[in-house]
Protein backbone atom coordinates (compact mmCIF):
# COMPACT_ATOMS: atom_id res chain seq x y z
CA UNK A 1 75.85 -74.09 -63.73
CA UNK A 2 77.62 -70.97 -65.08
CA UNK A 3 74.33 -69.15 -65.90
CA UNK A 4 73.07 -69.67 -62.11
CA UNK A 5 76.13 -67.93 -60.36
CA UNK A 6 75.85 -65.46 -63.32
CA UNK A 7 72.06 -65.24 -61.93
CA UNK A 8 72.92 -64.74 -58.45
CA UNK A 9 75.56 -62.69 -58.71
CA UNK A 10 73.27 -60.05 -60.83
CA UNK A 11 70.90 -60.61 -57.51
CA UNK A 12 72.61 -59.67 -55.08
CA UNK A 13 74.13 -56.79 -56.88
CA UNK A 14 70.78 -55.64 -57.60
CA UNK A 15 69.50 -56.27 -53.84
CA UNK A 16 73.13 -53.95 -53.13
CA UNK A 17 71.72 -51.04 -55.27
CA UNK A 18 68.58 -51.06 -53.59
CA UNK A 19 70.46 -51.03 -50.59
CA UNK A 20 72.00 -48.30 -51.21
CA UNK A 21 69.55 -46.16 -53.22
CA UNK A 22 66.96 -46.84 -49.90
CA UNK A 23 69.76 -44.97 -47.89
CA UNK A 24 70.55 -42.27 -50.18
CA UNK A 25 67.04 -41.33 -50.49
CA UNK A 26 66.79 -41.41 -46.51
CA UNK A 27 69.41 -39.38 -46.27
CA UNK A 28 68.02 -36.93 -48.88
CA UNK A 29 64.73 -36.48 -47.18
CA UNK A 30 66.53 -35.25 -43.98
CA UNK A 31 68.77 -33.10 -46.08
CA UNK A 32 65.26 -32.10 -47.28
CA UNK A 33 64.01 -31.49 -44.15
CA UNK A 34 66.98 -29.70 -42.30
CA UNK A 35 67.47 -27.28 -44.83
CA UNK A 36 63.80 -26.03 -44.96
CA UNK A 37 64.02 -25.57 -41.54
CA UNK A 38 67.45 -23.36 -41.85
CA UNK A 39 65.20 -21.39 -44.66
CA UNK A 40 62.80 -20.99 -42.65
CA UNK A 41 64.88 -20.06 -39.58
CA UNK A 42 66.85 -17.35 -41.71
CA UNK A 43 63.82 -15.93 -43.09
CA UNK A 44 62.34 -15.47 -39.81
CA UNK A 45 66.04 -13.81 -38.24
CA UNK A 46 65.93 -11.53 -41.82
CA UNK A 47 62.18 -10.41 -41.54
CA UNK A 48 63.54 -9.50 -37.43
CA UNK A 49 66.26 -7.83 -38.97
CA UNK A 50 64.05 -5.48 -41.13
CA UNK A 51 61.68 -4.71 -38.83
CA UNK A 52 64.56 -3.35 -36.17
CA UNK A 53 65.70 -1.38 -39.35
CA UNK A 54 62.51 0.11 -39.82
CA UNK A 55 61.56 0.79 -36.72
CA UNK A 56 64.93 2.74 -36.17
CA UNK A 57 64.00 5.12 -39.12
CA UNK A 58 60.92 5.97 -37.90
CA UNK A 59 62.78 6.75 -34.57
CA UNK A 60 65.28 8.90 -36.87
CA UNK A 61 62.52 10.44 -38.72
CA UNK A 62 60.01 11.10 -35.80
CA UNK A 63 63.12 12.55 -33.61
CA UNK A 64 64.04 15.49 -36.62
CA UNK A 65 60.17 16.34 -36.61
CA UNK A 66 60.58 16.70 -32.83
CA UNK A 67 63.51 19.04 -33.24
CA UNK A 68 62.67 20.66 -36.53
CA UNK A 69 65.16 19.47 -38.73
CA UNK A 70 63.86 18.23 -42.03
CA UNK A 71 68.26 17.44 -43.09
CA UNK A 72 70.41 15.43 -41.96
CA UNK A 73 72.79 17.09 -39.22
CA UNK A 74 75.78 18.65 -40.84
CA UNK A 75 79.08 17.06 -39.27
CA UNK A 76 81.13 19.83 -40.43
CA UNK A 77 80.24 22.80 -38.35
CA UNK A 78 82.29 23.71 -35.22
């Protein structure tokens, strides 16, 4: 009689861990999911961000060529 609670007991704990492990992979898989779709969000806002940055150096670049200046403008003169 022992051995079948023993039995049982070691059932349901086992039907518990499956439980549980179902749910923690679940909840890993959205994990998963969310945070390739924050990469892939960031990536996108970064790549944005270097474009703006190039495009204002060619802006910089193109407007010295316009005026002549191959330097950078001197801040100290009066």
């Amino acid at each position: 009689m022992v051995y079948v609670v023993s039995v049982a007991l070691v059932v349901v704990a086992a039907a518990a861990c499956g439980l549980v492990g179902f749910r923690v992979l679940r909840l890993l898989r959205t994990y998963r999911v969310t945070a390739s779709m924050v990469a892939a969000h960031t990536s996108d806002r970064v790549g944005l961000l270097r474009a703006r940055s190039a495009a204002v150096r060619v802006a910089i670049t193109e407007r010295r060529r316009r005026r002549g200046d191959s330097t950078a403008p001197q801040y100290d003169r009066l």
